[in-house]
N, C-alpha and C. Protein backbone atom coordinates (compact mmCIF):
# COMPACT_ATOMS: atom_id res chain seq x y z
N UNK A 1 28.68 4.35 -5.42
CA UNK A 1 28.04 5.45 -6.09
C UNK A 1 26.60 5.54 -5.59
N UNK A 2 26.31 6.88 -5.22
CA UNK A 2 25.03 7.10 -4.91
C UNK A 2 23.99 7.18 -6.05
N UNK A 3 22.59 6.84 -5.79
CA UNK A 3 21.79 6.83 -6.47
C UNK A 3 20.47 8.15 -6.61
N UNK A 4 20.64 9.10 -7.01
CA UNK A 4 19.69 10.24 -6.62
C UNK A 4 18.42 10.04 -6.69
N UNK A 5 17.29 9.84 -5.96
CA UNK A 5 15.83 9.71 -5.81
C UNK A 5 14.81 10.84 -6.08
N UNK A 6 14.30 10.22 -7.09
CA UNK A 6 13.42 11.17 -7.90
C UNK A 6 12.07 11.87 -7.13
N UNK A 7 11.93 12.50 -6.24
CA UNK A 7 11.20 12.74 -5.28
C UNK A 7 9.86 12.62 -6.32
N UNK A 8 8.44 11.93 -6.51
CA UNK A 8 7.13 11.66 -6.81
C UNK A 8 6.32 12.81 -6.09
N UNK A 9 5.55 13.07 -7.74
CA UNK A 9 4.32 13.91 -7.00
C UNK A 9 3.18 13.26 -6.39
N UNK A 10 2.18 13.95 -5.70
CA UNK A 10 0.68 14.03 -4.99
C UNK A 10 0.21 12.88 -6.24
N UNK A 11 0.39 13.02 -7.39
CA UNK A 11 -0.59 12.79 -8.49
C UNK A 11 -0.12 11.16 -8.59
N UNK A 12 0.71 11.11 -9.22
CA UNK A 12 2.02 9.92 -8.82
C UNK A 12 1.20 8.97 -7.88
N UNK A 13 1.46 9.30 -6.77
CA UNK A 13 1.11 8.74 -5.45
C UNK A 13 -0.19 8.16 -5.69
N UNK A 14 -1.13 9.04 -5.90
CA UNK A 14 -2.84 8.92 -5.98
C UNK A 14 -2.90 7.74 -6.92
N UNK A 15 -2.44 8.02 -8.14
CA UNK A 15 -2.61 7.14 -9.26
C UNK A 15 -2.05 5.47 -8.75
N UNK A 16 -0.97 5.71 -8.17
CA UNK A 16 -0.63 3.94 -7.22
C UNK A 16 -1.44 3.82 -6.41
N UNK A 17 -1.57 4.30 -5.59
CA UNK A 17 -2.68 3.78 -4.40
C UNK A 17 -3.68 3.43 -5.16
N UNK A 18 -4.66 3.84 -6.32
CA UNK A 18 -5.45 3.73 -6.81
C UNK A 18 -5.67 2.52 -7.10
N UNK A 19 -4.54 2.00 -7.85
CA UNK A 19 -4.32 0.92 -8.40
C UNK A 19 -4.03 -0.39 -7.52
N UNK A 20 -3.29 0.14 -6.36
CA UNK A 20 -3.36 -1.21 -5.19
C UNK A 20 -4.46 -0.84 -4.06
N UNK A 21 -5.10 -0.27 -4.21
CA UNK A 21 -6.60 -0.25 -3.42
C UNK A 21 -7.33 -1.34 -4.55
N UNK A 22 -7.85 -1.23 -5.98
CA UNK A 22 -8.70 -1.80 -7.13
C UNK A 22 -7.99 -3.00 -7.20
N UNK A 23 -6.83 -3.31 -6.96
CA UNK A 23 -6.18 -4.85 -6.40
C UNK A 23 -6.83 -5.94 -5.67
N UNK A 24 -6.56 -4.79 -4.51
CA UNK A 24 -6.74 -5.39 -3.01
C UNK A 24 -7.91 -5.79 -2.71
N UNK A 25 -8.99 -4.70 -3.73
CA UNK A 25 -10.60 -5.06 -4.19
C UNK A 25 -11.08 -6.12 -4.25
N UNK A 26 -9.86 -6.77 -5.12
CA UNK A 26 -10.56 -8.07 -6.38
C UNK A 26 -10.73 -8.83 -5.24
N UNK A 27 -10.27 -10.42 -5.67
CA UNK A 27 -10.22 -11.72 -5.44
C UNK A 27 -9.66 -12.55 -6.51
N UNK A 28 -8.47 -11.77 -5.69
CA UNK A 28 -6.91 -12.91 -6.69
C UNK A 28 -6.29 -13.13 -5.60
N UNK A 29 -5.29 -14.40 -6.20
CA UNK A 29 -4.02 -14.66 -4.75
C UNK A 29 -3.05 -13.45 -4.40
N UNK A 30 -3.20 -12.27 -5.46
CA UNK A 30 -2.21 -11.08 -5.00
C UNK A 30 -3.13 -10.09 -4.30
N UNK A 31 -4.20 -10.24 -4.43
CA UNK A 31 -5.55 -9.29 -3.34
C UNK A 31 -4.97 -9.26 -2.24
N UNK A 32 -4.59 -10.23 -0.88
CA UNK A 32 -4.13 -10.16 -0.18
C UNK A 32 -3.17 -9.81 0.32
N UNK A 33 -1.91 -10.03 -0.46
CA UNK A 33 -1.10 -9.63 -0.62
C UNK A 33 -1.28 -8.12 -0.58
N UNK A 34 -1.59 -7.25 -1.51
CA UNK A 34 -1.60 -5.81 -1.49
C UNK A 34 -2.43 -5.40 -0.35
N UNK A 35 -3.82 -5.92 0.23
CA UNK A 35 -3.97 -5.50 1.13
C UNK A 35 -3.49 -5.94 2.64
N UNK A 36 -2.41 -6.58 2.75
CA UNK A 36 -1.64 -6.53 3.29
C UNK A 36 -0.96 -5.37 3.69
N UNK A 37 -0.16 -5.12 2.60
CA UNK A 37 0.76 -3.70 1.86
C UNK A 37 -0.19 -2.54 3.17
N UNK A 38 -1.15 -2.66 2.42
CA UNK A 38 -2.22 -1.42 2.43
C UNK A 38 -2.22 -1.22 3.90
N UNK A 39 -2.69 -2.05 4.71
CA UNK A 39 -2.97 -2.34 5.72
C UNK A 39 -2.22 -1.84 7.06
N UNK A 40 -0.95 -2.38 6.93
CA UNK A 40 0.12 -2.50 7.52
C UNK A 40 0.39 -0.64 7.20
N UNK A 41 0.21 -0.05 6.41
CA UNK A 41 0.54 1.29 6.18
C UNK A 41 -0.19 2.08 7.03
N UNK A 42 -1.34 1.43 7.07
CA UNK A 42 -2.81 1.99 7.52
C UNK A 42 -2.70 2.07 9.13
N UNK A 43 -1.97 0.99 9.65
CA UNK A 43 -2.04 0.40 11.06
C UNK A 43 -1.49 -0.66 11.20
N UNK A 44 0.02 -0.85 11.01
CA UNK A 44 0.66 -2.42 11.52
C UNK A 44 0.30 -2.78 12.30
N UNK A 45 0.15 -2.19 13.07
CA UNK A 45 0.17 -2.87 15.21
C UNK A 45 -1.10 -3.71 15.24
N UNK A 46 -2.10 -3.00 14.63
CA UNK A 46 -3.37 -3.35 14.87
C UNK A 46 -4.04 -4.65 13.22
N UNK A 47 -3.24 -4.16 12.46
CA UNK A 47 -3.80 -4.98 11.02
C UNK A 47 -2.63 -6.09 10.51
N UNK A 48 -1.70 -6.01 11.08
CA UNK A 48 -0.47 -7.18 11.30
C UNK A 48 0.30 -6.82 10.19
N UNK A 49 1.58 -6.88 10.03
CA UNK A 49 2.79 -6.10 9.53
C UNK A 49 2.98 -6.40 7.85
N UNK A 50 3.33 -6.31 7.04
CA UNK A 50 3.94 -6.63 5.50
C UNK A 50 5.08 -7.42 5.72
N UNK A 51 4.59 -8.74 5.56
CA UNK A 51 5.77 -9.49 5.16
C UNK A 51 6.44 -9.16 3.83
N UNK A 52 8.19 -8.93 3.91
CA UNK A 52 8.37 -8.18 2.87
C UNK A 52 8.72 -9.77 1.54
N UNK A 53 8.91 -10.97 1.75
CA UNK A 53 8.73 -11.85 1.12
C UNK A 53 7.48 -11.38 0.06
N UNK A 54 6.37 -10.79 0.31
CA UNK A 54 5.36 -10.69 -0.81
C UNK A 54 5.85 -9.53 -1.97
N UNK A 55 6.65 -9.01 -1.94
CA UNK A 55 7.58 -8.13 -2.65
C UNK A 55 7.53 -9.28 -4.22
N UNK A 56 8.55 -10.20 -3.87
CA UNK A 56 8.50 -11.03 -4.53
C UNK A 56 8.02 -11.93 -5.09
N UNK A 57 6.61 -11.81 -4.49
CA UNK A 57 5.11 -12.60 -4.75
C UNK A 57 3.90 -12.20 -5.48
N UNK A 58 4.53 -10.91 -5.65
CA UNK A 58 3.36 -10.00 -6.89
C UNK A 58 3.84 -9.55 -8.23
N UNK A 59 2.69 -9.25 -9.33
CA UNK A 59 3.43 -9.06 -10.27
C UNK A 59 4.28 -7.95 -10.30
N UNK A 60 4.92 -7.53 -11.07
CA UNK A 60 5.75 -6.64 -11.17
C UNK A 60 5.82 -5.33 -11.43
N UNK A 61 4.05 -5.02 -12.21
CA UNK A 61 3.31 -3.74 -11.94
C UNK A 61 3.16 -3.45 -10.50
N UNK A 62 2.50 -4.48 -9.87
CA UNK A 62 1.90 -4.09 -8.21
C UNK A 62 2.96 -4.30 -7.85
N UNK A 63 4.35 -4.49 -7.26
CA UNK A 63 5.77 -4.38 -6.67
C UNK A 63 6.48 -2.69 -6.99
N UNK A 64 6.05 -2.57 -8.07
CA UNK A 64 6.56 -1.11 -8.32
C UNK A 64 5.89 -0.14 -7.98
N UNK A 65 4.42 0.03 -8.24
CA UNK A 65 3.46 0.78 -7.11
C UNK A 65 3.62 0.44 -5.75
N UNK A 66 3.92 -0.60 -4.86
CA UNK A 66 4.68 -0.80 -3.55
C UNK A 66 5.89 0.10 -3.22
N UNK A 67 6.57 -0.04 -4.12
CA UNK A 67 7.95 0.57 -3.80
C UNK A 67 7.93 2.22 -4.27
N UNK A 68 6.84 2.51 -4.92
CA UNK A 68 6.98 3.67 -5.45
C UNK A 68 6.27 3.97 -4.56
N UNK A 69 5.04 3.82 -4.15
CA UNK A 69 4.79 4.46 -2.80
C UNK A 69 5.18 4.38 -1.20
N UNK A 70 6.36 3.64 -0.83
CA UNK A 70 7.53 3.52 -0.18
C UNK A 70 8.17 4.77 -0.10
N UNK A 71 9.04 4.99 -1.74
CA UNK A 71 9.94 5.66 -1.83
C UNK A 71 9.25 7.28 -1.23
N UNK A 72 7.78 7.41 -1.67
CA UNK A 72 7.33 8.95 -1.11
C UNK A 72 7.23 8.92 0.24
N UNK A 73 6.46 7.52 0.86
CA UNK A 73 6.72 7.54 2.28
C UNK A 73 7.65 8.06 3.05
N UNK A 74 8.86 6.91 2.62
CA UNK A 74 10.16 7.41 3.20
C UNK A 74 11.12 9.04 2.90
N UNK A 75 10.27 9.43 1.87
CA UNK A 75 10.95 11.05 1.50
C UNK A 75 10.18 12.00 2.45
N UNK A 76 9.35 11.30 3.81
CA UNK A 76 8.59 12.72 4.40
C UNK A 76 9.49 12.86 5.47
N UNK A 77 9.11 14.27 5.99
CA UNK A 77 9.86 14.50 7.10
C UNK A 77 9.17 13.62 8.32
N UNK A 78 7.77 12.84 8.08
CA UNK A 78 6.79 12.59 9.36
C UNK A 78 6.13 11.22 8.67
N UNK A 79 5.61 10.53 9.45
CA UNK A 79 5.01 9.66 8.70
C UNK A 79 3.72 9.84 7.64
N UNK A 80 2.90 9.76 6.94
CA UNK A 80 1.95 10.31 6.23
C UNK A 80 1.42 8.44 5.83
N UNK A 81 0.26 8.84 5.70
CA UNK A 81 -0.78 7.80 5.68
C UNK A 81 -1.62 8.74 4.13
N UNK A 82 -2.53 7.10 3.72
CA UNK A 82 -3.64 6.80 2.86
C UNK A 82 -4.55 8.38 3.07
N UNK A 83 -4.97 8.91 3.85
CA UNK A 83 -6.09 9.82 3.97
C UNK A 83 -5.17 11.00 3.79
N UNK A 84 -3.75 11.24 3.55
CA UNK A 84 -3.10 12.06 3.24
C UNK A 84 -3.25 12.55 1.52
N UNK A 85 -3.68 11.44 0.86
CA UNK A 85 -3.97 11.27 -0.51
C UNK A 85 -5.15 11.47 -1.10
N UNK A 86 -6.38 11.25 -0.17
CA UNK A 86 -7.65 11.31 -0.45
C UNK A 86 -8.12 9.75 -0.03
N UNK A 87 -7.60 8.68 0.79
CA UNK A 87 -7.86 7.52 0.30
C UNK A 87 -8.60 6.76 1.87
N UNK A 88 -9.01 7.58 2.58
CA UNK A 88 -9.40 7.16 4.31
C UNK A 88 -11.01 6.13 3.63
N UNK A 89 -11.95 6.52 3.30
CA UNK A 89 -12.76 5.19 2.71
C UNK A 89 -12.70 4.20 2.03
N UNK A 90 -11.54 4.59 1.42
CA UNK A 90 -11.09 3.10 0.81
C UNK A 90 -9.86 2.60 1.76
N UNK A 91 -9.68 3.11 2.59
CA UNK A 91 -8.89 2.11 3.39
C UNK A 91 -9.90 1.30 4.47
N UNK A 92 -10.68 2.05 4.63
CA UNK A 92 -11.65 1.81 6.13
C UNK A 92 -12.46 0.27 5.04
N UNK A 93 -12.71 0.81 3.83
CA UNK A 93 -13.10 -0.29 3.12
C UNK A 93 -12.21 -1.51 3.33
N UNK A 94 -11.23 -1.34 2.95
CA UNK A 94 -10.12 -2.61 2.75
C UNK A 94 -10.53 -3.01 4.41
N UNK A 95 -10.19 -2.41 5.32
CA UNK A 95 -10.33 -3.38 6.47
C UNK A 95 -11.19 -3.89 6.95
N UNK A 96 -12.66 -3.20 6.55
CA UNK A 96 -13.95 -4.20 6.91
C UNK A 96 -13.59 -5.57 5.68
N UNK A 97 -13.14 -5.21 4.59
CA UNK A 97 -13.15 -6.15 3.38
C UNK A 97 -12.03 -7.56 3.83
N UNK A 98 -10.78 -7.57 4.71
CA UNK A 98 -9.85 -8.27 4.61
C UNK A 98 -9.51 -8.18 6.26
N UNK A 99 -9.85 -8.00 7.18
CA UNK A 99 -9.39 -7.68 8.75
C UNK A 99 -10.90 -7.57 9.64
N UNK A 100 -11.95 -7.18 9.82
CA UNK A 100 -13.28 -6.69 9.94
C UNK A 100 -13.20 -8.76 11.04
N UNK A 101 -13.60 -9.55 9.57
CA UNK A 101 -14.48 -10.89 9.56
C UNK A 101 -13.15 -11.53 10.25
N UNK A 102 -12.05 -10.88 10.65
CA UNK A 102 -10.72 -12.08 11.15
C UNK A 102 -9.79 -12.28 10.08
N UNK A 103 -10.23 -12.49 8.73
CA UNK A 103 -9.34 -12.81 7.56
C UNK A 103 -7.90 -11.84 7.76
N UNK A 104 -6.77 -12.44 8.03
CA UNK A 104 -5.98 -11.48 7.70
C UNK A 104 -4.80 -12.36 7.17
């Protein structure tokens, strides 16, 4: 049985990213983790890929904002990125913050 996918709005979207950008901010053991996530969205090749093991390594709010912003990813016809949302300084942030100094 198929499962029908609830296609997420603009707003939706904004409101997760929001929340795993102010994550990825802190300085917790799941900070990395999400900006990981973030990262890898931003630029795998260059910011090194999402191990999907961290799925299972965050709480269960930040796993569902992962996957919920997945699920819009994967509903485009093209790829679409962070600055599609409003979110290009806070990504450019995250990578001076977690990639910039080597930390990755």
């Amino acid at each position: 049985m198929s499962e029908v996918v609830r296609l997420v709005t603009d707003e939706e979207v904004q409101r997760a990213i929001a929340r795993l950008v102010e994550t990825a901010r802190a300085d917790t053991g799941q900070s990395k983790k999400v900006a990981d996530f973030l990262l890898a969205w931003w630029n795998g090749d260059d910011n090194g890929h999402f191990p999907i093991s961290h799925l299972v390594n965050v709480d269960t709010a930040i796993r569902d904002d992962m996957l919920f912003l997945l699920r819009r990813i994967a509903s485009e016809p093209m790829m679409i990125y962070a600055d599609a949302f409003g979110f290009r300084a806070e990504m450019e942030e995250l990578w001076h913050l977690w990639r910039e100094s080597g930390t990755s």
